[in-house]
C-alpha atoms as a PDB file:
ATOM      1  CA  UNK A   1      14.952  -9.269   2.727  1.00  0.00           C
ATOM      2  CA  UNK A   2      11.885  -7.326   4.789  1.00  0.00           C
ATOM      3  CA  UNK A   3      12.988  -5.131   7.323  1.00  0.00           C
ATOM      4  CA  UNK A   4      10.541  -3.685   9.565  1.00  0.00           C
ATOM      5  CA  UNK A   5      11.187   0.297   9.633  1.00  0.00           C
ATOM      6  CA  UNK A   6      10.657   1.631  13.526  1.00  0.00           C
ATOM      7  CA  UNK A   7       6.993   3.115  12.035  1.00  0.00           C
ATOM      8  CA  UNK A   8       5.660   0.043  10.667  1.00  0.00           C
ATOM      9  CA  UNK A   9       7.269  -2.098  14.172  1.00  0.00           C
ATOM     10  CA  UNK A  10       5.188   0.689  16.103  1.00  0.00           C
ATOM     11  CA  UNK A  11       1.881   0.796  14.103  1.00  0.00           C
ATOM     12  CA  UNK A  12      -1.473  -1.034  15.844  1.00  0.00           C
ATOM     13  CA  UNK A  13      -2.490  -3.766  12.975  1.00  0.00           C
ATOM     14  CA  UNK A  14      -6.228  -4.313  13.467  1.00  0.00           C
ATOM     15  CA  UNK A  15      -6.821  -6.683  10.946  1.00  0.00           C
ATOM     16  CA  UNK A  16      -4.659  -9.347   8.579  1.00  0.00           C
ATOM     17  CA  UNK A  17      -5.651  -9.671   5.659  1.00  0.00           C
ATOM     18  CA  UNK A  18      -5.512 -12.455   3.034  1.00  0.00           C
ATOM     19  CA  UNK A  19      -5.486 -10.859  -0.663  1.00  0.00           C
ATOM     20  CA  UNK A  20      -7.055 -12.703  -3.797  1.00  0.00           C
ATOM     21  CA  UNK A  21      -6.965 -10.267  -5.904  1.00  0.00           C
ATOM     22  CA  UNK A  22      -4.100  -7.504  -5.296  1.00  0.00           C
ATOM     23  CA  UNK A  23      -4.951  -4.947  -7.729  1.00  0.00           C
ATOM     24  CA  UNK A  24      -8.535  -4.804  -6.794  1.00  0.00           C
ATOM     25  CA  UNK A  25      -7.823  -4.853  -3.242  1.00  0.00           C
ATOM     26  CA  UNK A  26      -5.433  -1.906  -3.020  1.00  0.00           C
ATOM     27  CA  UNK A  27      -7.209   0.145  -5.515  1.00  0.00           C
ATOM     28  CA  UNK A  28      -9.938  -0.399  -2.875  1.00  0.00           C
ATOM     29  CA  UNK A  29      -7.877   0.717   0.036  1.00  0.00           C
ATOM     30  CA  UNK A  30      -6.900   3.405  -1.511  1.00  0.00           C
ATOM     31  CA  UNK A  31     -10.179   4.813  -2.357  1.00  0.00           C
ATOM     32  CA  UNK A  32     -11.133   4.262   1.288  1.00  0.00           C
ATOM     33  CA  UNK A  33      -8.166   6.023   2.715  1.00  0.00           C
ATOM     34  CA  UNK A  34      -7.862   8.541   0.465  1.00  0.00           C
ATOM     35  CA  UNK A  35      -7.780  12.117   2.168  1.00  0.00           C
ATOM     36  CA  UNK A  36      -5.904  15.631   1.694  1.00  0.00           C
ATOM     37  CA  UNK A  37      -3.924  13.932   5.080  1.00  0.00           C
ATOM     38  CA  UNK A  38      -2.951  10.685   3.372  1.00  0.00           C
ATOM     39  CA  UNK A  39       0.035   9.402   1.210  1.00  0.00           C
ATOM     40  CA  UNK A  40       1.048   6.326  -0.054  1.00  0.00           C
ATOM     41  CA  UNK A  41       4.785   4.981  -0.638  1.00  0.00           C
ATOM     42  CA  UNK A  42       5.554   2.425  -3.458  1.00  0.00           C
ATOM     43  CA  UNK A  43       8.808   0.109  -3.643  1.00  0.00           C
ATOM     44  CA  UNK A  44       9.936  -1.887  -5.862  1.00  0.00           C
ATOM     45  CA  UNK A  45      11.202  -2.001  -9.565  1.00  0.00           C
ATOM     46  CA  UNK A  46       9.283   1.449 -10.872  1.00  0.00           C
ATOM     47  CA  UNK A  47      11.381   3.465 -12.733  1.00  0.00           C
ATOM     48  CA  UNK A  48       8.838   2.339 -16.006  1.00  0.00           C
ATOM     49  CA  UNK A  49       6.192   3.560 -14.430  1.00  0.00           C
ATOM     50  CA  UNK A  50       4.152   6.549 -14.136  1.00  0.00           C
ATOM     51  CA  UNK A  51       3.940   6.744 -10.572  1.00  0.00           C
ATOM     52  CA  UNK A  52       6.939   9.038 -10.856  1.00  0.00           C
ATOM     53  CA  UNK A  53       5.257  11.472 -12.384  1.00  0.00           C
ATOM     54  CA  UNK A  54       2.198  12.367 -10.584  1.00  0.00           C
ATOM     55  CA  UNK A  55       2.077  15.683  -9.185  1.00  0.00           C
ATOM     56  CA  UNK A  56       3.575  15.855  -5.680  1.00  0.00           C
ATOM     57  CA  UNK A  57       5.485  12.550  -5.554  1.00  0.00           C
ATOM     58  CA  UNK A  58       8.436  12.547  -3.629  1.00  0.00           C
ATOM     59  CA  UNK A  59      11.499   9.934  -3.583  1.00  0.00           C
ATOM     60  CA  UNK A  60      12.373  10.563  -0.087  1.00  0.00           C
ATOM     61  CA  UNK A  61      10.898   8.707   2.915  1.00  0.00           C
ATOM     62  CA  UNK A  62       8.483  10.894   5.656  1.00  0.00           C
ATOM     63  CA  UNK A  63       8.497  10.071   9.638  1.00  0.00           C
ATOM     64  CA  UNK A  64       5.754   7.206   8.970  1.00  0.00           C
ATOM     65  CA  UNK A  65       6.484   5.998   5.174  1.00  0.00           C
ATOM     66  CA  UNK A  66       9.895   4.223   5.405  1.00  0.00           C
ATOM     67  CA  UNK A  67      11.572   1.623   3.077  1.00  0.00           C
ATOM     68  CA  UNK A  68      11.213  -1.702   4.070  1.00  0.00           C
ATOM     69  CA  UNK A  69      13.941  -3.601   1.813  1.00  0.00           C
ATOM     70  CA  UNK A  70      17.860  -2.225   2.173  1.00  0.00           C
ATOM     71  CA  UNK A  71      19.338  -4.491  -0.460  1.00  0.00           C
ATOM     72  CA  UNK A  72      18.854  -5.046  -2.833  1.00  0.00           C
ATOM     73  CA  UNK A  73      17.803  -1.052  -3.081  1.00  0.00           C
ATOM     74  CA  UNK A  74      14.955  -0.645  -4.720  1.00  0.00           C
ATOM     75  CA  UNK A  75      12.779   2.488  -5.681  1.00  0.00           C
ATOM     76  CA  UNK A  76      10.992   3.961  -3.258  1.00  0.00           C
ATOM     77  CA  UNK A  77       8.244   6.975  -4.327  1.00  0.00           C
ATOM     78  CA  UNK A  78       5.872   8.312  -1.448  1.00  0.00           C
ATOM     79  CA  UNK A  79       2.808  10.386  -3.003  1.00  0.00           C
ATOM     80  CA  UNK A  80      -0.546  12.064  -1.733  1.00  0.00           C
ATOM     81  CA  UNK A  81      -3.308   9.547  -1.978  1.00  0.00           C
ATOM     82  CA  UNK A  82      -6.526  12.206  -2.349  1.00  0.00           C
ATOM     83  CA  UNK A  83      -9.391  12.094  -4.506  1.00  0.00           C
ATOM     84  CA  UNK A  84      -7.483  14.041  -6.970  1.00  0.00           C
ATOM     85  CA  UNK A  85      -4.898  10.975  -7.396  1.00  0.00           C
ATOM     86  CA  UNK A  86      -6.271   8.141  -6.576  1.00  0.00           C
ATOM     87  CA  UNK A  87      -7.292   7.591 -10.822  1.00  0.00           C
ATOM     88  CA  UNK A  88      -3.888   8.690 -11.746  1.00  0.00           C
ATOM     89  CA  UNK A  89      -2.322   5.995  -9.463  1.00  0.00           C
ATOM     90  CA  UNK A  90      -4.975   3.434 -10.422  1.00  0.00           C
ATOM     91  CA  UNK A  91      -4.307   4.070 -14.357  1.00  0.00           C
ATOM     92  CA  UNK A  92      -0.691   4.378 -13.320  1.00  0.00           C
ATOM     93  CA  UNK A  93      -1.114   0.751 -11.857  1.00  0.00           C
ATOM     94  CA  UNK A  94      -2.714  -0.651 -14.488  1.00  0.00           C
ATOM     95  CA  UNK A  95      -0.757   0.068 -17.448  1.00  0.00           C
ATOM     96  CA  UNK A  96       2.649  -0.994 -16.123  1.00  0.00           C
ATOM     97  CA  UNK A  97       3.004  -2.237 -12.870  1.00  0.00           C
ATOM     98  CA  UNK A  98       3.357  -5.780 -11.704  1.00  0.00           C
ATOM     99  CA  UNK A  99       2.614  -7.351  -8.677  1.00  0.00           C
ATOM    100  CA  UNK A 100       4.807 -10.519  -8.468  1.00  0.00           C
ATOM    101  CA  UNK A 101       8.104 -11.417  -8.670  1.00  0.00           C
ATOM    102  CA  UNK A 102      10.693  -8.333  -8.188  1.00  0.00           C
ATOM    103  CA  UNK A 103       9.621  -6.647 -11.409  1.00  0.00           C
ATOM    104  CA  UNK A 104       6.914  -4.052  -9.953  1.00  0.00           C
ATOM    105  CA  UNK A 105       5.152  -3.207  -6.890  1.00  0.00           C
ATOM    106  CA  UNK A 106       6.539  -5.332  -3.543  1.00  0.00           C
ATOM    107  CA  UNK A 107       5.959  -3.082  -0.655  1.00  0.00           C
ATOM    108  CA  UNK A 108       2.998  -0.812  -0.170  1.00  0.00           C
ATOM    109  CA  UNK A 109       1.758   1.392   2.617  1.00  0.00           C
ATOM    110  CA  UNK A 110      -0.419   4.202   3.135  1.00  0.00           C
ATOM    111  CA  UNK A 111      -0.544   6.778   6.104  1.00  0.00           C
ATOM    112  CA  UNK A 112      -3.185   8.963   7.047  1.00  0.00           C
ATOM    113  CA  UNK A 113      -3.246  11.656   9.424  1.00  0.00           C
ATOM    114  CA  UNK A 114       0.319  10.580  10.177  1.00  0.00           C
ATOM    115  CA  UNK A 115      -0.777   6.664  11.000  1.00  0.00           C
ATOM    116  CA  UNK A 116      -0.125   4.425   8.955  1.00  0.00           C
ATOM    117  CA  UNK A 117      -3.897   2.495   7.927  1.00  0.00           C
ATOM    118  CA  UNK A 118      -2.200   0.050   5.637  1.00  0.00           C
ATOM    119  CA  UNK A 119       0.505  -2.430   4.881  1.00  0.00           C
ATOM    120  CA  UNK A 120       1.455  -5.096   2.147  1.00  0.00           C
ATOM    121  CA  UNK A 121       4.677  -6.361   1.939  1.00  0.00           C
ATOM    122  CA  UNK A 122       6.399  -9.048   0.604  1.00  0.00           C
ATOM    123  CA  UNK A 123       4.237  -8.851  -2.583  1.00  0.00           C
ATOM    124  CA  UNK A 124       1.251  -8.909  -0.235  1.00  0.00           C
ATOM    125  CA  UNK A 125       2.340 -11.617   1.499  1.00  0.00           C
ATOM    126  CA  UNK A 126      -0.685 -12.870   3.469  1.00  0.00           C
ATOM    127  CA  UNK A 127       1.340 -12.254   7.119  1.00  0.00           C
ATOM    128  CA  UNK A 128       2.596  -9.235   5.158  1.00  0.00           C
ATOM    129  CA  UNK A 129      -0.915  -7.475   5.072  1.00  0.00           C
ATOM    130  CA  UNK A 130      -2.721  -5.813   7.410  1.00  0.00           C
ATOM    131  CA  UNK A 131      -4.510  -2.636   8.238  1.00  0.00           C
ATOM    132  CA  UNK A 132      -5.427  -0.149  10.869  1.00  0.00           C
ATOM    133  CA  UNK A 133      -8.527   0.953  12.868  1.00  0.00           C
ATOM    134  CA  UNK A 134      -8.522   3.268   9.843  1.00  0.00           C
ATOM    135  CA  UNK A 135     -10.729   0.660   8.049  1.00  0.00           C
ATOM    136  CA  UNK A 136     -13.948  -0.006   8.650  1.00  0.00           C
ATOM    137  CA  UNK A 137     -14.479  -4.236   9.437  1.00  0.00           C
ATOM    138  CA  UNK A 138     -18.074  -3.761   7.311  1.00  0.00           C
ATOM    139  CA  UNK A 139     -15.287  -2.624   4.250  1.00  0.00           C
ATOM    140  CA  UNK A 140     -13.551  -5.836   4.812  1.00  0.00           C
ATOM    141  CA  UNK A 141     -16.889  -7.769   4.876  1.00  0.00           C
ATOM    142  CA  UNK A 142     -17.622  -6.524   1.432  1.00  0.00           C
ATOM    143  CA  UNK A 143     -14.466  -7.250  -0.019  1.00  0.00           C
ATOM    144  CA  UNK A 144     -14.931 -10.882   1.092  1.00  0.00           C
ATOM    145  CA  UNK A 145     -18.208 -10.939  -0.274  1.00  0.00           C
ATOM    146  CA  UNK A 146     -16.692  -9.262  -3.558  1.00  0.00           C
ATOM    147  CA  UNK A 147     -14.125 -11.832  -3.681  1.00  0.00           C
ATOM    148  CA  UNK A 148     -11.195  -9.560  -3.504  1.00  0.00           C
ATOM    149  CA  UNK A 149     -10.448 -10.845  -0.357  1.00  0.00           C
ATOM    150  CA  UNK A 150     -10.403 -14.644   0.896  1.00  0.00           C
ATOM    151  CA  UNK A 151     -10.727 -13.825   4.747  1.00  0.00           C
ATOM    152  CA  UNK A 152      -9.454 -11.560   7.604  1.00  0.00           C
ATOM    153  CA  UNK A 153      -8.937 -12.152  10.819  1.00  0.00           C
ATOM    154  CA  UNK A 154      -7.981  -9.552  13.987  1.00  0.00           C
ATOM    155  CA  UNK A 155      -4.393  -9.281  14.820  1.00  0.00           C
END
């Protein structure tokens, strides 16, 4: 069951986005957003992964990164998203982590500078996904083009 956290009910979507391919599209994000001012929180089923150990992660929630599921409880990591760990996430990602079904990744979002620039929940749920003035609309455009997205439309 989603529950909106007070950040995420607060937060200015600019754009919804409809995913094709999930990996691709948050590596993507993630490469975008990714500042010494920007974290991203995982939840799900990640115990197996490597997330957990990347330097700096943190199992408690911050003022903008909140858990968005209270039961079932799942685990919740928040860590920096900079240069530095964007390939440790990605290769994190890739190795172990799912995204369907309740058996990896089913909420994501990433702050920077204490806003939060992007949200998929609901296993990127396409009126689960959406991101901030953050990102650029000519970044969406090529990830149309690129096929990692089908389409986006303002919110």
């Amino acid at each position: 069951m989603l529950l909106l956290s007070d950040s995420m009910a607060s937060a200015q979507p600019r754009f919804r986005l409809h995913s094709k391919h999930k990996p691709e599209l948050l590596f993507a994000v993630m490469r975008t957003l990714a500042h010494e001012e920007a974290r991203i929180s995982f939840e799900g089923r990640l115990s197996h992964t490597e997330l957990a150990k990347i330097a700096g992660t943190s199992l408690n929630e911050t003022e903008v990164l909140k858990r968005n599921t209270t039961s079932p409880r799942m685990d919740f990591l928040v860590l920096p998203l900079t240069l530095e760990t964007v390939p440790e996430i990605e290769k994190a990602i890739v190795s172990k982590v799912a995204f369907k079904d309740y058996a990896g990744i089913v909420h994501v979002q990433i702050e920077r500078q204490g806003r939060l620039a992007f949200v998929a929940c609901d296993h990127f749920h396409e009126d689960c996904v959406w991101v901030s003035e953050a990102v650029p609309e000519t970044f969406l455009a090529e990830l149309v083009k690129n096929r990692v997205l089908y389409s986006y439309a303002p919110a």
